[in-house]
Protein backbone atom coordinates (compact mmCIF):
# COMPACT_ATOMS: atom_id res chain seq x y z
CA UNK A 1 0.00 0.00 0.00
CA UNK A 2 0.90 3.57 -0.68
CA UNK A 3 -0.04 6.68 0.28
CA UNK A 4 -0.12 10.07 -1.27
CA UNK A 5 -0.64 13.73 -0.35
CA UNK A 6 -1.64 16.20 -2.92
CA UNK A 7 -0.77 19.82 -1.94
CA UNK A 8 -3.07 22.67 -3.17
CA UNK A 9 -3.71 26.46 -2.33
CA UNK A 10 -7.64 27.51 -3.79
CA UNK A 11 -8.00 30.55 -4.85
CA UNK A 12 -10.34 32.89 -2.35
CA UNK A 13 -13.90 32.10 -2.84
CA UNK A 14 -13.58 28.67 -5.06
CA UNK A 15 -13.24 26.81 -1.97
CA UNK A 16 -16.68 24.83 -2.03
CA UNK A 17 -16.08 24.21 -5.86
CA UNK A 18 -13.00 22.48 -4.91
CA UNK A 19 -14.43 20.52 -1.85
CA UNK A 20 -17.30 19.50 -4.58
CA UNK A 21 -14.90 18.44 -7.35
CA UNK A 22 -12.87 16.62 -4.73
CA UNK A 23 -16.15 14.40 -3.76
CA UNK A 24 -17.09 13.65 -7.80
CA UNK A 25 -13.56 12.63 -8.64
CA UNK A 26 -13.39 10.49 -5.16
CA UNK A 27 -16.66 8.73 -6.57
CA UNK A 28 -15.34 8.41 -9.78
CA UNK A 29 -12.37 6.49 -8.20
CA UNK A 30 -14.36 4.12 -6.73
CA UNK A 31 -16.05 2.83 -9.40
CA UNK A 32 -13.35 3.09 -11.94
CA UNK A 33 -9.89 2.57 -10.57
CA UNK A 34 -8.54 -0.36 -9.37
CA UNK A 35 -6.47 -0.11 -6.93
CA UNK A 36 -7.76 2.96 -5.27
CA UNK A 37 -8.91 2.75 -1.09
CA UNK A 38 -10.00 5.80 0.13
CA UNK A 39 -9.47 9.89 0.18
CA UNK A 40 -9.42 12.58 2.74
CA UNK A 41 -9.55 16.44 2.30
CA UNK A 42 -8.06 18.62 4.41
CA UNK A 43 -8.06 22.35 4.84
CA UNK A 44 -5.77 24.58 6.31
CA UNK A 45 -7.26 26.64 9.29
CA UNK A 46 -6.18 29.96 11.17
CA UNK A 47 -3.99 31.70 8.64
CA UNK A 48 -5.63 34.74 5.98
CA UNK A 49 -3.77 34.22 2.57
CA UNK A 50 -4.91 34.93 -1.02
CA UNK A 51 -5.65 31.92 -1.39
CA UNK A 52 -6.67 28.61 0.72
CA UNK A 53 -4.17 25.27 1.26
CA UNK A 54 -5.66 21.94 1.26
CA UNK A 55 -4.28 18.48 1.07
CA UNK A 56 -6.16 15.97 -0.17
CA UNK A 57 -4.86 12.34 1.42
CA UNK A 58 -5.46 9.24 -0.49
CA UNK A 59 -4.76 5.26 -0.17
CA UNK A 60 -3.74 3.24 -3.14
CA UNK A 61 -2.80 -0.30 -3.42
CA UNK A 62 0.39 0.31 -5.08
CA UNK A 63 2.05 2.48 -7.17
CA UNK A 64 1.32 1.48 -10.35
CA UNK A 65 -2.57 1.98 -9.21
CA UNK A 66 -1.74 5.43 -8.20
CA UNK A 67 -0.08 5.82 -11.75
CA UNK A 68 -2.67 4.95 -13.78
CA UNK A 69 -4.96 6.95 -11.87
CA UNK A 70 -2.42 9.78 -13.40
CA UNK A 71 -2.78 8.96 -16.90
CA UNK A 72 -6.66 8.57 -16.81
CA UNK A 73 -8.37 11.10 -19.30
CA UNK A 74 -10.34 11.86 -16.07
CA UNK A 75 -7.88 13.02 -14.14
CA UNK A 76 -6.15 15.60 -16.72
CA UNK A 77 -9.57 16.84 -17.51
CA UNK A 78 -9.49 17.95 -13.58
CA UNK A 79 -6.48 19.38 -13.55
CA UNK A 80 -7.00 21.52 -16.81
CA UNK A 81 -10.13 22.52 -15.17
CA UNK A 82 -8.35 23.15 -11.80
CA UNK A 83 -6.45 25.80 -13.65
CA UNK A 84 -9.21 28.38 -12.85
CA UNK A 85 -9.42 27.64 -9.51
CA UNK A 86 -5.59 26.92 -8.53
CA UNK A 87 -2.85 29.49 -7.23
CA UNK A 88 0.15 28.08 -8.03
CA UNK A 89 1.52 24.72 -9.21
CA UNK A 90 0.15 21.99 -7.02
CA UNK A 91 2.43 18.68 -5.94
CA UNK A 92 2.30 15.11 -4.24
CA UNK A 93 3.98 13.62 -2.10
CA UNK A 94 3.98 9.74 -2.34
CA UNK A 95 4.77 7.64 0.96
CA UNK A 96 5.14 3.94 0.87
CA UNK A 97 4.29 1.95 3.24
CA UNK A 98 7.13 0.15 5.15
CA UNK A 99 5.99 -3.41 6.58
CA UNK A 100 7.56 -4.90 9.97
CA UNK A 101 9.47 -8.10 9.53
CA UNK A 102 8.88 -10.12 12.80
């Protein structure tokens, strides 16, 4: 299993749209991606910026999943559309998962 962060900062005032595109694409891994587990959002509280930083946390079952999740028409169509909303270049983190020998 991995897991990934993705690192944003929303634009003032697009931060619903973001939270709601963030819930379609989550149920649009579900039912199409093997290999996905699950998604968290996150926003960052308590500091006034021009724009808002969220992270959204997901599971995969390996890399390759995550990959292919990257190369889905799907996914660039978000991220072209993300443009509008989107200060700055957004990035991921990946983290694997290390697993105790006993």
């Amino acid at each position: 299993m991995i897991n990934v962060g993705m690192y944003y900062n929303v634009k003032k005032g697009h931060e619903k749209e973001f939270e709601d595109t963030f819930q379609k694409v989550v149920e649009y891994l579900k039912n199409n991606i093997n290999g996905f587990e699950k998604a968290g959002i996150y926003k960052k509280v308590g500091e006034e910026n021009s724009a808002t930083e969220y992270m959204i946390y997901s599971e995969w079952k390996d890399t390759n999943s995550f990959r292919e999740f990257t190369t889905a028409k799907a996914f660039h169509e978000t991220t072209e559309y993300g443009k509008n909303i989107i200060e700055g270049r957004p990035y991921h983190k990946i983290f694997n998962e290390v697993k105790e020998e006993n």
